[in-house]
C-alpha atoms as a PDB file:
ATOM      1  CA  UNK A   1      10.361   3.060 -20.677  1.00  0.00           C
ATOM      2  CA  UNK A   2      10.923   1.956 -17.183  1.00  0.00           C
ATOM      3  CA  UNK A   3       8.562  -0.961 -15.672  1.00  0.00           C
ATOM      4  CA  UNK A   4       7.373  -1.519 -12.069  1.00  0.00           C
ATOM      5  CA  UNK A   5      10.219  -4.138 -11.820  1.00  0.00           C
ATOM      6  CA  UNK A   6      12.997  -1.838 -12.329  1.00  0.00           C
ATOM      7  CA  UNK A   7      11.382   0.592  -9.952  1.00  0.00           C
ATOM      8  CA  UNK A   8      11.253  -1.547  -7.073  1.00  0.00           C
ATOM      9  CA  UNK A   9      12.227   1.075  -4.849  1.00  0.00           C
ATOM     10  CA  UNK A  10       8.788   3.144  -5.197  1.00  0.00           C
ATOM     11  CA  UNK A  11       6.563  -0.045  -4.245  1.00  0.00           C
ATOM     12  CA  UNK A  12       5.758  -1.457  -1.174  1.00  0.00           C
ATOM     13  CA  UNK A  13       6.064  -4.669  -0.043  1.00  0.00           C
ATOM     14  CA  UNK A  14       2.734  -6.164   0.209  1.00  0.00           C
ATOM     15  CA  UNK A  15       0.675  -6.522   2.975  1.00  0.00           C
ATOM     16  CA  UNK A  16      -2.138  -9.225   2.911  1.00  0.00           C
ATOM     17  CA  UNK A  17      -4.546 -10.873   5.273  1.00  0.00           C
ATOM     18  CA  UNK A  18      -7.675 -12.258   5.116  1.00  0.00           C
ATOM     19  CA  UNK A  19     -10.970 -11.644   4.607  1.00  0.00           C
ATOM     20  CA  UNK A  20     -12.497 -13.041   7.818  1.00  0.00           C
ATOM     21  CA  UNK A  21      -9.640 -11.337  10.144  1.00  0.00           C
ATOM     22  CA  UNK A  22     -11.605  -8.766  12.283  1.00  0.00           C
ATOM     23  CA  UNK A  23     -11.498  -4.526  11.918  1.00  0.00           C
ATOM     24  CA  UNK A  24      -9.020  -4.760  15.167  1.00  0.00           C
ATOM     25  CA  UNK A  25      -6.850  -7.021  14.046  1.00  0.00           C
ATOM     26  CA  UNK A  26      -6.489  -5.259  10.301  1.00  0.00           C
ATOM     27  CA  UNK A  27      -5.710  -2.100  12.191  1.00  0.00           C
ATOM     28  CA  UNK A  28      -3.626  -3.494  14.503  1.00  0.00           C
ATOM     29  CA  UNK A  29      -1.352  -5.063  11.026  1.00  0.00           C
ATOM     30  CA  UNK A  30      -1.729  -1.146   9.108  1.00  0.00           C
ATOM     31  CA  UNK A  31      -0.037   0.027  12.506  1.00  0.00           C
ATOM     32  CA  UNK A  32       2.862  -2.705  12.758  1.00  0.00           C
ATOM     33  CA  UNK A  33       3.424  -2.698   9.155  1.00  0.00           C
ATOM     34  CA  UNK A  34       3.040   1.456   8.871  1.00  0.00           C
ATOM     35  CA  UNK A  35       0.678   1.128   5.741  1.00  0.00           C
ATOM     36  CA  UNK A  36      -2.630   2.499   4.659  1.00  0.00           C
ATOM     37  CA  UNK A  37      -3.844  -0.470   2.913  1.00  0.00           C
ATOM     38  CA  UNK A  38      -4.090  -4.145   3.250  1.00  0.00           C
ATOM     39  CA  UNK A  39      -4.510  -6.501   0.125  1.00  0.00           C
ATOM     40  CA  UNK A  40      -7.213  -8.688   0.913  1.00  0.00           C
ATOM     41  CA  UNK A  41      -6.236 -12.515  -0.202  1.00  0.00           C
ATOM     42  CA  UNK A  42      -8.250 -15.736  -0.815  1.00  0.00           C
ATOM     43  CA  UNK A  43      -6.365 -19.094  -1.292  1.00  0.00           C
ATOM     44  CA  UNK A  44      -3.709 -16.430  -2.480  1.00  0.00           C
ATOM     45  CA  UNK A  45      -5.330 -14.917  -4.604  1.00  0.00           C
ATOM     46  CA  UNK A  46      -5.888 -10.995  -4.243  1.00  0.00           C
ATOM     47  CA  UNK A  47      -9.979  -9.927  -3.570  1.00  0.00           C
ATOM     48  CA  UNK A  48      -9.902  -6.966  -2.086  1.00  0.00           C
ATOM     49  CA  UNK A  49      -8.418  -3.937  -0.545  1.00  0.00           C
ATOM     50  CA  UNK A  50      -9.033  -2.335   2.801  1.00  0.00           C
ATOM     51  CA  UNK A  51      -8.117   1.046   3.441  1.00  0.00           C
ATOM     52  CA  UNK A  52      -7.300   3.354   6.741  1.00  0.00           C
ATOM     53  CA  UNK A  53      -9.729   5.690   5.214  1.00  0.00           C
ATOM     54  CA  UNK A  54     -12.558   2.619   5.082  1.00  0.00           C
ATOM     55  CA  UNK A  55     -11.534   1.954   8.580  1.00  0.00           C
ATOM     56  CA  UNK A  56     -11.807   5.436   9.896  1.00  0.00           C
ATOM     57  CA  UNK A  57     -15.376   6.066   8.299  1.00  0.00           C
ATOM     58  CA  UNK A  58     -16.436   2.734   9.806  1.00  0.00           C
ATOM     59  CA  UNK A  59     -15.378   4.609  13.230  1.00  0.00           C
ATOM     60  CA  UNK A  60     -17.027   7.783  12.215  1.00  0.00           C
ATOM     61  CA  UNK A  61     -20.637   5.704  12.765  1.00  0.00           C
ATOM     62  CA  UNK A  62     -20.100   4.747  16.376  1.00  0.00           C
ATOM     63  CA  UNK A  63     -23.081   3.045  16.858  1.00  0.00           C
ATOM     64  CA  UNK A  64     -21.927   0.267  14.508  1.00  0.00           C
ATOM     65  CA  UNK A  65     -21.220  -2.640  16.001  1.00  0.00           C
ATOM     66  CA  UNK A  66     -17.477  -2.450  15.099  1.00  0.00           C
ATOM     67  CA  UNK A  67     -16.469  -5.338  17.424  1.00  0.00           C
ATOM     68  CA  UNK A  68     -18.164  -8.201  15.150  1.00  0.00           C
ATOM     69  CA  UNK A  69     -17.062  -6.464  11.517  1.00  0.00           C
ATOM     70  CA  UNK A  70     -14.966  -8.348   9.392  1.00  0.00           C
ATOM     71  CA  UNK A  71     -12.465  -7.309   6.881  1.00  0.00           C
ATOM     72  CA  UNK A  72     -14.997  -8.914   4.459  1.00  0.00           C
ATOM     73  CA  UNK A  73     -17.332  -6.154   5.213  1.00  0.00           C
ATOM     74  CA  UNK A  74     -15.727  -3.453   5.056  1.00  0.00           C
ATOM     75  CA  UNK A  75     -12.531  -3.936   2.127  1.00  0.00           C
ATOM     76  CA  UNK A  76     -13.809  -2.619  -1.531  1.00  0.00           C
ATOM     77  CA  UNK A  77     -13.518  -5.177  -4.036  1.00  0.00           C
ATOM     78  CA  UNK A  78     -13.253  -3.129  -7.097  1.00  0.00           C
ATOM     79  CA  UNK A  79      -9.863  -2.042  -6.891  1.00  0.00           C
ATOM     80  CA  UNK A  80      -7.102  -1.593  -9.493  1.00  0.00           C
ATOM     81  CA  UNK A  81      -5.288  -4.788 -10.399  1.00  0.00           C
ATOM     82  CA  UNK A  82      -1.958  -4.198 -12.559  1.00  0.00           C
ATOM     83  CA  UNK A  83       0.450  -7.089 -14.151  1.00  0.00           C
ATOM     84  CA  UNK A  84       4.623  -6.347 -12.759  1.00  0.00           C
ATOM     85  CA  UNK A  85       5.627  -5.777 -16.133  1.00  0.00           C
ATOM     86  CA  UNK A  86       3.558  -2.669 -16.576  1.00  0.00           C
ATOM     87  CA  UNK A  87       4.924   0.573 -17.483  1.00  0.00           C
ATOM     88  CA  UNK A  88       4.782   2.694 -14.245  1.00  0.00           C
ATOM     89  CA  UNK A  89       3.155   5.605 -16.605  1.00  0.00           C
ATOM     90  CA  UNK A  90       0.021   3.465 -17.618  1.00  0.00           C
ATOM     91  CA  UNK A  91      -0.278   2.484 -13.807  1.00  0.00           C
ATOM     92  CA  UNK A  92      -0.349   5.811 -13.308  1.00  0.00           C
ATOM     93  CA  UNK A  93      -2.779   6.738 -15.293  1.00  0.00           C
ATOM     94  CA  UNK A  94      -4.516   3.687 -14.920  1.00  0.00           C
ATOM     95  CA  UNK A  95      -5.174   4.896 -11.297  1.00  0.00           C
ATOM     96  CA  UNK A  96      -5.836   8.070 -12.507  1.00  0.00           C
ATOM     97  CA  UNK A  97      -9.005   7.184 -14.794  1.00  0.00           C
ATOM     98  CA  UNK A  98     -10.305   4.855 -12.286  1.00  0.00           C
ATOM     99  CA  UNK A  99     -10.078   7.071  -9.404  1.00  0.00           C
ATOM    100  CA  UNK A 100      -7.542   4.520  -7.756  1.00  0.00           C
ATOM    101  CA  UNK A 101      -5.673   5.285  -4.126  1.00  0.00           C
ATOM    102  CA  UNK A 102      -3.639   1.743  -4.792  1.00  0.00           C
ATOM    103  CA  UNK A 103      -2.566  -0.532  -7.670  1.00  0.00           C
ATOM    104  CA  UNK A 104      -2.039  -4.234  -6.462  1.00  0.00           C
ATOM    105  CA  UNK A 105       0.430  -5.317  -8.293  1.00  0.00           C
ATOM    106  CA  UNK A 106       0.329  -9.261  -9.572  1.00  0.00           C
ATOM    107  CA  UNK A 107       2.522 -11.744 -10.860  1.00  0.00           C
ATOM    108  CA  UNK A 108      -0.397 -14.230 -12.589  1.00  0.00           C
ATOM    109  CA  UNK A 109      -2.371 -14.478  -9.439  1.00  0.00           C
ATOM    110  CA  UNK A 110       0.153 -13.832  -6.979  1.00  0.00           C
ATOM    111  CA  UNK A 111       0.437 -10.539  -4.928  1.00  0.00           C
ATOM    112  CA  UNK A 112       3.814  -8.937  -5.705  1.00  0.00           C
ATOM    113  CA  UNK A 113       3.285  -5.421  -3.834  1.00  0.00           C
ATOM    114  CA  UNK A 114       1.414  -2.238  -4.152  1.00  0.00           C
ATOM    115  CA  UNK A 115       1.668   1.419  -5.511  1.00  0.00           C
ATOM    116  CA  UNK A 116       0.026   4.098  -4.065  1.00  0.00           C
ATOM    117  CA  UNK A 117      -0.897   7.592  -4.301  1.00  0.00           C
ATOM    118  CA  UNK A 118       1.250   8.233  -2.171  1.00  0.00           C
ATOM    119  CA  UNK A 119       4.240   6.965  -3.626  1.00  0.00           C
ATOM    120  CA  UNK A 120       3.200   8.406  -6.957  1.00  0.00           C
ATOM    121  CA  UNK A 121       3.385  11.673  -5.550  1.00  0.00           C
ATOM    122  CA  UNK A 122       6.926  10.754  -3.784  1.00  0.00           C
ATOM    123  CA  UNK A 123       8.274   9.823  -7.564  1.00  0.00           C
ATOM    124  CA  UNK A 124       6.981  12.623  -8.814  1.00  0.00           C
ATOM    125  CA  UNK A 125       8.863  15.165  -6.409  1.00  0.00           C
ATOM    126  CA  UNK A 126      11.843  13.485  -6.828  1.00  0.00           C
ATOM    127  CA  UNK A 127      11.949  13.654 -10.779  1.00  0.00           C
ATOM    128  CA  UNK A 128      10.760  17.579 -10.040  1.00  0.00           C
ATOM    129  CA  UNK A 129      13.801  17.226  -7.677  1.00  0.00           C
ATOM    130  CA  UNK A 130      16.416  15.581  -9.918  1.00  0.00           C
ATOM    131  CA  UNK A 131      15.252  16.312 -13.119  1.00  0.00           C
ATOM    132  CA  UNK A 132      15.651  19.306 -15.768  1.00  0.00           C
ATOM    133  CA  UNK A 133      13.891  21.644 -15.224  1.00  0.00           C
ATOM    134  CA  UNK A 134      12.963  22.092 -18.928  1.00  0.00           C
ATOM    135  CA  UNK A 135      11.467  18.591 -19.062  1.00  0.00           C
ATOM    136  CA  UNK A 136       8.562  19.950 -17.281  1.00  0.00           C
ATOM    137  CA  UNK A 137       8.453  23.442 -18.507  1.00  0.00           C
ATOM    138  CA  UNK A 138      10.411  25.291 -15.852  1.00  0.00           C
ATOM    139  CA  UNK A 139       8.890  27.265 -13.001  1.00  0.00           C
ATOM    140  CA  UNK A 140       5.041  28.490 -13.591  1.00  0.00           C
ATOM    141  CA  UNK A 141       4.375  30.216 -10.050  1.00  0.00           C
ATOM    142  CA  UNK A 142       4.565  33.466 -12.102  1.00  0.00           C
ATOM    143  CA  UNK A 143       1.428  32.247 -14.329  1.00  0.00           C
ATOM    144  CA  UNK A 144      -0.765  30.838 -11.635  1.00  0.00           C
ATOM    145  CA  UNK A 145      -3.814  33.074 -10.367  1.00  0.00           C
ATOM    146  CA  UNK A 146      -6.160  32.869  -7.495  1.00  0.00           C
ATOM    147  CA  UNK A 147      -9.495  31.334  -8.341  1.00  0.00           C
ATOM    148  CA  UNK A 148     -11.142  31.027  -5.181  1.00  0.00           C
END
């Protein structure tokens, strides 16, 4: 059974700030670092994650004062927390059940990276890619039917 470790290639490298770093400055680090999410740290620790998709609804109200939000009020704190040496499967489905866009991954307390949606659906096509077919039953285009 593989582990996150040995699939270092499907998780990104970790990008953290703080929780009193301003809306601006959190999109201005997504941008430069090309990432949808920020961990959100405290004395190192991980508290939070803030998301392009918090950002954007925070946008969507213009007549909040955006200019004087903090990361702190905006960032969800209930977000998926996962130890290195997981299996990537139960991360998986560990986002899965919870509903989870990202899983921070930690060493202890320490932020190691993160594993998205994202790049669960990039694994995925590339074992669809690579893989037997038979390991995932073949082609079933023939058995699908409209049902909307």
């Amino acid at each position: 059974m593989f582990s996150l470790r040995t699939l270092v290639d499907h998780i990104r490298q970790p990008v953290c700030m703080g929780r009193k770093q301003t809306l601006e400055e959190a999109l201005s680090t997504m941008r430069a670092h090309d990432v949808d999410h920020v961990v959100v740290v405290e004395r190192g620790n991980p508290v939070g994650v803030l998301s392009r998709h918090e950002l954007t609804i925070v946008d969507a109200f213009s007549d909040l004062p955006a200019d004087g939000l903090t990361v702190e009020d905006v960032m969800s704190t209930a977000f998926y927390r996962t130890p290195s040496h997981t299996a990537l499967a139960d991360v998986v489905r560990g986002m899965a059940d919870e509903r989870a866009s990202v899983a921070v991954i930690v060493d202890g307390s320490a932020v190691m990276g993160v594993f998205t949606a994202a790049d669960g659906l990039r694994l995925f096509a590339k074992l669809l890619e690579e893989g037997p077919r038979r390991r995932f039953g073949g082609s079933r285009t023939a058995e699908l039917a409209a049902v909307c």
